[in-house]
N, C-alpha and C. Protein backbone atom coordinates (compact mmCIF):
# COMPACT_ATOMS: atom_id res chain seq x y z
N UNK A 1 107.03 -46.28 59.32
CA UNK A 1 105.78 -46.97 59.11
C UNK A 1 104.85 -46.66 60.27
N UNK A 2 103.89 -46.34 59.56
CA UNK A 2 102.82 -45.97 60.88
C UNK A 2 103.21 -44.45 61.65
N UNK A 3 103.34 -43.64 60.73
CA UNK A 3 104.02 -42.50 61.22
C UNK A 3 102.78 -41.37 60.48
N UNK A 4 103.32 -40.21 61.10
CA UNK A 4 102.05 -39.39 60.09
C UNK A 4 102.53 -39.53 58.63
N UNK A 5 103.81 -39.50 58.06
CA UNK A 5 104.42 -39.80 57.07
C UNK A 5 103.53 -40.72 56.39
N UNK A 6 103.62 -42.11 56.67
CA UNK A 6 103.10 -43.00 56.07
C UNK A 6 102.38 -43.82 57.45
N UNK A 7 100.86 -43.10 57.41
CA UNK A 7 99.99 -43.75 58.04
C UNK A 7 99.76 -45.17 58.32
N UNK A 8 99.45 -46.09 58.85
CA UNK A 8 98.78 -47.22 58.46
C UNK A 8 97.75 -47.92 58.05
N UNK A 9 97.44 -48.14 57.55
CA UNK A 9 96.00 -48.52 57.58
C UNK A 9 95.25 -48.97 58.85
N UNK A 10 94.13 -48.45 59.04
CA UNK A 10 93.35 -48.62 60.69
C UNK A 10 92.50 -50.07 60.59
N UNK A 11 92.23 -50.69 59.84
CA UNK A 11 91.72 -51.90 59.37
C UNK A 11 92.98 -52.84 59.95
N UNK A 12 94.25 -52.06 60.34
CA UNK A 12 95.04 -53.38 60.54
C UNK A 12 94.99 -53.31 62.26
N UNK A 13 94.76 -52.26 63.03
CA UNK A 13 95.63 -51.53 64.42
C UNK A 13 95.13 -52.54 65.55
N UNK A 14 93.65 -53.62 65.14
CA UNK A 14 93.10 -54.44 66.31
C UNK A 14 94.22 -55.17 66.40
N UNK A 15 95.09 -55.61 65.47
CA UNK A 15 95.96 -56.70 65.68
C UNK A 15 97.33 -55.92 66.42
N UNK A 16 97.67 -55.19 65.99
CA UNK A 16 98.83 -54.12 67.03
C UNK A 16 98.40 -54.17 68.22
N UNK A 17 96.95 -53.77 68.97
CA UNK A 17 96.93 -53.54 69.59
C UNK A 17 97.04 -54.04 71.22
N UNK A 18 97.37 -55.33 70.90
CA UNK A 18 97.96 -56.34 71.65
C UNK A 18 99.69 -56.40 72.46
N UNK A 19 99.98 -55.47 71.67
CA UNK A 19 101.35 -55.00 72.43
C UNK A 19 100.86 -53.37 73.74
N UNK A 20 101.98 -53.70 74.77
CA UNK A 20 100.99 -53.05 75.60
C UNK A 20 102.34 -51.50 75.33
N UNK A 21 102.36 -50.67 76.14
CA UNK A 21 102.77 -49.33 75.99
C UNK A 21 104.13 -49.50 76.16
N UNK A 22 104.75 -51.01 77.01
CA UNK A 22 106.03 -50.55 77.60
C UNK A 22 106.84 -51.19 76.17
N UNK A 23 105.97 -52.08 75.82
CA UNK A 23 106.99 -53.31 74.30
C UNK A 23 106.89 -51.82 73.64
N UNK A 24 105.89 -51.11 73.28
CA UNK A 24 105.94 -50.26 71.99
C UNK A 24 106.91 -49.44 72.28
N UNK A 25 107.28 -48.52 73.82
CA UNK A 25 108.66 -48.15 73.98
C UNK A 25 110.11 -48.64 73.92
N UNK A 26 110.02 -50.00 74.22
CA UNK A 26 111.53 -50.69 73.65
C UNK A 26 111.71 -50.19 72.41
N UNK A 27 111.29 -50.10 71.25
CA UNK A 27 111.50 -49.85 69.74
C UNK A 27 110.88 -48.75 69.62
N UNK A 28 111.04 -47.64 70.50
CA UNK A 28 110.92 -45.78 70.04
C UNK A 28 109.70 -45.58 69.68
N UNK A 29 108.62 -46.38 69.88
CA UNK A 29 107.08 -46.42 69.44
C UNK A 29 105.92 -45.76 70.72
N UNK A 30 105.15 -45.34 70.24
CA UNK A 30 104.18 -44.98 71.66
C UNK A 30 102.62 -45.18 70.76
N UNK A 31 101.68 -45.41 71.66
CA UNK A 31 99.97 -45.67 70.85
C UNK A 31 99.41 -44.29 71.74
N UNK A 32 100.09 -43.56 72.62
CA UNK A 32 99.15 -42.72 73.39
C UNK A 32 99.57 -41.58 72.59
N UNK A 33 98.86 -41.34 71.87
CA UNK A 33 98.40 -40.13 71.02
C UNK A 33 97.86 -38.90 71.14
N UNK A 34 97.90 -37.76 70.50
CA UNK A 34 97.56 -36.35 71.12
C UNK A 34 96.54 -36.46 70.30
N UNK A 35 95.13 -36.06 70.24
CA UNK A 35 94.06 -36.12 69.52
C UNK A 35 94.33 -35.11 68.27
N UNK A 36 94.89 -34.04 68.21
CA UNK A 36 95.08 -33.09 67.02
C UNK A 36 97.09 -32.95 67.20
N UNK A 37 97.44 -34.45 66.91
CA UNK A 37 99.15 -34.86 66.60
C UNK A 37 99.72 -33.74 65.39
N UNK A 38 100.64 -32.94 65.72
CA UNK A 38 101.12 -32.61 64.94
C UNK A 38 102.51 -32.65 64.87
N UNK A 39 103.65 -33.12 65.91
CA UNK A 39 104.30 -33.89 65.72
C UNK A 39 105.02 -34.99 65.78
N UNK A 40 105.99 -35.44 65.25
CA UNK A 40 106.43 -36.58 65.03
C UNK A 40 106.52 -37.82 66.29
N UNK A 41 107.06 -37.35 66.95
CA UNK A 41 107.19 -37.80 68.54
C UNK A 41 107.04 -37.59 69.75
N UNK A 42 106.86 -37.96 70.55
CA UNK A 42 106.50 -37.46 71.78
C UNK A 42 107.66 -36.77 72.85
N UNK A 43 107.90 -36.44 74.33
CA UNK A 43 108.73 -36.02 74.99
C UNK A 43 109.83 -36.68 74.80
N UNK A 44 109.72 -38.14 75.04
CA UNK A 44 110.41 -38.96 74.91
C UNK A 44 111.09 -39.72 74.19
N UNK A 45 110.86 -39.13 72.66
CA UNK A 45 111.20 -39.37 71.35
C UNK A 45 110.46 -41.08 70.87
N UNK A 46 109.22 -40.95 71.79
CA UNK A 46 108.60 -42.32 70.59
C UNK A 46 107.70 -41.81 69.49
N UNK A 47 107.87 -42.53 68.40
CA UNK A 47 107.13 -42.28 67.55
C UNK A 47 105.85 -42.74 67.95
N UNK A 48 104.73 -41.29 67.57
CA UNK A 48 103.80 -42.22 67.10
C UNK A 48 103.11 -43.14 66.63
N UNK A 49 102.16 -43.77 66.76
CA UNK A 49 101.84 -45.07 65.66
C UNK A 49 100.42 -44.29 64.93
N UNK A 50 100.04 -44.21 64.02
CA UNK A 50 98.97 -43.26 63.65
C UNK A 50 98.56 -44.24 62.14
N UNK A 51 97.41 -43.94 62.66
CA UNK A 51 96.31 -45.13 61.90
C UNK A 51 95.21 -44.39 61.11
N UNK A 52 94.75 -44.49 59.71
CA UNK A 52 93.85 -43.56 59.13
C UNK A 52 92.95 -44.93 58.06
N UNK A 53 92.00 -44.69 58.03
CA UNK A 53 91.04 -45.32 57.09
C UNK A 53 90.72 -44.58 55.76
N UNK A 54 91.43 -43.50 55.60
CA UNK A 54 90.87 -42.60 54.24
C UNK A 54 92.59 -42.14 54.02
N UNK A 55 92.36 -41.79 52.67
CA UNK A 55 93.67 -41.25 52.33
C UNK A 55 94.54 -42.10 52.05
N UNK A 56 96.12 -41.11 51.99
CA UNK A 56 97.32 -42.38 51.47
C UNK A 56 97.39 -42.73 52.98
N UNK A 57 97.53 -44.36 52.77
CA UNK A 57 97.72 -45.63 53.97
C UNK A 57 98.22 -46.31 53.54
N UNK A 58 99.26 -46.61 54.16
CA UNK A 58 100.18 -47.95 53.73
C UNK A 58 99.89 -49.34 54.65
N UNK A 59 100.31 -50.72 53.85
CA UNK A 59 100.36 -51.93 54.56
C UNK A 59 101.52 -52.29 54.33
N UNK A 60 102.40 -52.03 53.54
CA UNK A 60 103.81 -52.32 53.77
C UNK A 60 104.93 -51.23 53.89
N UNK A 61 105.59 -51.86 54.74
CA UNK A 61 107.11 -51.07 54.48
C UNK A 61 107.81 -50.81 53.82
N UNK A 62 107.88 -51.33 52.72
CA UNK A 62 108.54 -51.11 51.97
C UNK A 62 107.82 -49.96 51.05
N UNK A 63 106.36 -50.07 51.07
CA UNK A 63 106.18 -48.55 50.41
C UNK A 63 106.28 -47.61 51.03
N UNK A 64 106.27 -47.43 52.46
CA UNK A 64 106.60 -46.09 53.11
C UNK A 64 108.22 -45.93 52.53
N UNK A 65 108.74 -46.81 52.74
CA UNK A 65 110.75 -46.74 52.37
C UNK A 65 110.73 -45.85 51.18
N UNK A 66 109.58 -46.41 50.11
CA UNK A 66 109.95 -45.56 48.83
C UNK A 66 109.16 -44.41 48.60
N UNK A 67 108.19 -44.11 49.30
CA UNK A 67 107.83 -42.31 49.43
C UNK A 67 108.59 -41.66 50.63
N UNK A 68 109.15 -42.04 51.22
CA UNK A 68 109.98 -41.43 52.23
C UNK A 68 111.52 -41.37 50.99
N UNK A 69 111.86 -42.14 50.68
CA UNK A 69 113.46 -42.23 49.30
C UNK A 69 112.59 -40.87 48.54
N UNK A 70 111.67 -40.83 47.88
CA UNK A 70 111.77 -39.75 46.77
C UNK A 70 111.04 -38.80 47.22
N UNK A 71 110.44 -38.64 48.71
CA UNK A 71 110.58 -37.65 49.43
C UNK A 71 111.98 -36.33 49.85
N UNK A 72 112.75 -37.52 49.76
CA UNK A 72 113.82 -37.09 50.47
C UNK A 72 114.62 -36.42 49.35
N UNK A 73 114.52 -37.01 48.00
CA UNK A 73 115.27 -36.55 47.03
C UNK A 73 114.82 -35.39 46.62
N UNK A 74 113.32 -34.88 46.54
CA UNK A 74 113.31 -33.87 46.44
C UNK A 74 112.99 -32.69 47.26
N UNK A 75 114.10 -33.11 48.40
CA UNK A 75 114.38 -32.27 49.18
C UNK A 75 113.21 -32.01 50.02
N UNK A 76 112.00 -32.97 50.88
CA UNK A 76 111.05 -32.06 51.35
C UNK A 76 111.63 -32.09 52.89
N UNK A 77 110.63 -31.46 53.94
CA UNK A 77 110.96 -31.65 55.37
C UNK A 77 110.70 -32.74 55.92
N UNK A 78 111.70 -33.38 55.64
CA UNK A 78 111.20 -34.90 56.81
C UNK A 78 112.21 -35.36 57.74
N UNK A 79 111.68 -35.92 58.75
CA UNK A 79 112.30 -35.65 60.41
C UNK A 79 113.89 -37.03 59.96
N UNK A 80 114.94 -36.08 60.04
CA UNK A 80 116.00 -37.00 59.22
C UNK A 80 116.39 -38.53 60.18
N UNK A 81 116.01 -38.24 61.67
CA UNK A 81 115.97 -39.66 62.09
C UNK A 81 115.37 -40.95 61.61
N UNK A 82 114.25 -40.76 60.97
CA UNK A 82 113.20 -41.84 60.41
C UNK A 82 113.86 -41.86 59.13
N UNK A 83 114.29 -40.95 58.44
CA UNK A 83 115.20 -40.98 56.68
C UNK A 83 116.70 -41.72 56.88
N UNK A 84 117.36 -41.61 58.35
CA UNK A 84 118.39 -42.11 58.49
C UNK A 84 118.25 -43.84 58.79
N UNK A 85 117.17 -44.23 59.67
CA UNK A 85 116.74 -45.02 59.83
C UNK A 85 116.84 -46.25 58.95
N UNK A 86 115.42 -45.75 57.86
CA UNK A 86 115.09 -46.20 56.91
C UNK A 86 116.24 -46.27 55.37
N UNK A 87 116.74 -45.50 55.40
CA UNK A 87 118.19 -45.39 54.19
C UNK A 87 118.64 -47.06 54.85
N UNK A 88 118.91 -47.00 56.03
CA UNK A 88 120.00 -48.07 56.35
C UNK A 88 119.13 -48.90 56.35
N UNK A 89 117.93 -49.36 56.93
CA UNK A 89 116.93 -50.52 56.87
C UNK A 89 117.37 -51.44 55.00
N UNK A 90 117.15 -50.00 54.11
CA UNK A 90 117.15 -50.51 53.18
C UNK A 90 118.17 -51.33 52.03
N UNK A 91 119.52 -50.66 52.69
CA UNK A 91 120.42 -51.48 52.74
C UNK A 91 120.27 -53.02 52.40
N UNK A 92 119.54 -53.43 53.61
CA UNK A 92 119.69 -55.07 53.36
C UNK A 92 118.48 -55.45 53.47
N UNK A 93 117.80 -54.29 52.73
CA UNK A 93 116.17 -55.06 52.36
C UNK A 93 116.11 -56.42 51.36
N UNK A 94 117.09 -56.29 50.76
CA UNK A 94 117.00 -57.58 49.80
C UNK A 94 117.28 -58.57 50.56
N UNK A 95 117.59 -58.85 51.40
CA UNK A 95 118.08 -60.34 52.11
C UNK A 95 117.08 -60.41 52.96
N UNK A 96 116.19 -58.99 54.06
CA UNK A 96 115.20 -59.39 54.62
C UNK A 96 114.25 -59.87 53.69
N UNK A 97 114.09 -59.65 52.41
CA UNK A 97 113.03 -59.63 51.42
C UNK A 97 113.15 -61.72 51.17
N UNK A 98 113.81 -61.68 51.21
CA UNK A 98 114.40 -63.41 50.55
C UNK A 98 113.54 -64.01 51.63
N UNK A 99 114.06 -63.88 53.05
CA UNK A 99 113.82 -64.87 53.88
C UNK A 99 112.28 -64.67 54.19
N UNK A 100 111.71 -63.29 53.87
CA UNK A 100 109.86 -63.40 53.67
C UNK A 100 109.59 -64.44 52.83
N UNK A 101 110.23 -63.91 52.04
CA UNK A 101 109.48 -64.52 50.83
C UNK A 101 109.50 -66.52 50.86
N UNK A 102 110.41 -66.86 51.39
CA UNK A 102 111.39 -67.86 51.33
C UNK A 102 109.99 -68.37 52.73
N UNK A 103 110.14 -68.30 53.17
CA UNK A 103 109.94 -68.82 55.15
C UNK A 103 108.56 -68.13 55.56
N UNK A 104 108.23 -66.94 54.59
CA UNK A 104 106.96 -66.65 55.34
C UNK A 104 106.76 -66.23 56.51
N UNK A 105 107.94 -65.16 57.04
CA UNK A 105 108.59 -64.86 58.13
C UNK A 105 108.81 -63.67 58.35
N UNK A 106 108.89 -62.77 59.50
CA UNK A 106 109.36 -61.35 59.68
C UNK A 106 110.88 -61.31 59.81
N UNK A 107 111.48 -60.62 58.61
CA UNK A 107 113.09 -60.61 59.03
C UNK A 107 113.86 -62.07 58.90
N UNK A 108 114.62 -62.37 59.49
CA UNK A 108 115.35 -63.18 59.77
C UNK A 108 114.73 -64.50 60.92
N UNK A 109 114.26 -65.59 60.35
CA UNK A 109 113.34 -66.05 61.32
C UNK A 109 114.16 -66.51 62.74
N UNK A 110 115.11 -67.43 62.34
CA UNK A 110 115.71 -67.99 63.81
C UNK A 110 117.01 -67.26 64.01
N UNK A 111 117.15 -67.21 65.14
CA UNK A 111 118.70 -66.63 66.08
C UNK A 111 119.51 -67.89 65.49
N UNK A 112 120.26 -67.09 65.03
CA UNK A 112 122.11 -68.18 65.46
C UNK A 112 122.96 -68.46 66.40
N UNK A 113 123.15 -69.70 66.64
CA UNK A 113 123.92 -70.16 67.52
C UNK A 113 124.81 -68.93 67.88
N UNK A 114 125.38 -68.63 66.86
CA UNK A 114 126.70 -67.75 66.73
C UNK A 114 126.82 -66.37 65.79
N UNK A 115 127.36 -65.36 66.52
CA UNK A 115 127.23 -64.15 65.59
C UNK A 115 128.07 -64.35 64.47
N UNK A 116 127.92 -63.15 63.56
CA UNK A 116 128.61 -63.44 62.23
C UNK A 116 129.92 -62.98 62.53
N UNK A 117 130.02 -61.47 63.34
CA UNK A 117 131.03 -60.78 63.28
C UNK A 117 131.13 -60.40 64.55
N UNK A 118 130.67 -60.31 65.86
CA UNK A 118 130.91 -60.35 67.43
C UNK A 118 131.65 -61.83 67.82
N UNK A 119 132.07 -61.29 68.72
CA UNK A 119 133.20 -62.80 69.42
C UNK A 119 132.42 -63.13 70.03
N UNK A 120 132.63 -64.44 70.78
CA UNK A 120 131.93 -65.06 71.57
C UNK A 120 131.53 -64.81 73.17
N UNK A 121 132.09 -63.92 72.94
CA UNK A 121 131.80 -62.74 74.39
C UNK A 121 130.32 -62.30 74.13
């Protein structure tokens, strides 16, 4: 999401832009951009975040998930980290999907006391 793949919409990026360079590197992300980007990531393997007002733009994830899925099926070039990624994201899109829908929430809203399947270590 937010990749040259599946752009974002630039109508959304004032509100991103509140995270500063080092949060967007915890999660493989970067906003410092090459003016004529042509690929995927930088030295350091963050993705770009790449924002367009014309053209295909996505606002959800879940539609990048499914032109990246029948991208992939018919075989085009796409960078298989973001396809490996996203395959597994989608996995348990249905349960992240519940608790949106449910709570009005990103993901899973509150931490648990306790993991499901880690010990208490």
């Amino acid at each position: 999401m937010c990749t040259l793949i599946c752009p974002c919409d630039a109508k959304f990026k004032s509100g991103w832009s509140k995270l500063d360079e080092a949060d967007l590197n915890k999660v493989k992300r970067t906003a410092v951009v090459p003016k004529d980007v042509e690929k995927f990531r930088d030295k350091n393997r963050n993705v770009y975040m790449i924002w367009k007002s014309t053209g295909t733009i996505f606002t959800k994830f879940v539609d990048c998930l499914a032109l990246l899925e029948i991208a992939y099926l018919k075989d085009k070039d796409l960078d298989p980290d973001e396809v490996a990624e996203l395959t597994a994201a989608n996995r348990a899109f249905s349960i992240v999907k519940y608790f949106e829908s449910k709570y009005k929430c990103s993901g899973i809203c509150k931490p648990p006391l306790f993991y499901y399947f880690l010990d208490l270590s």
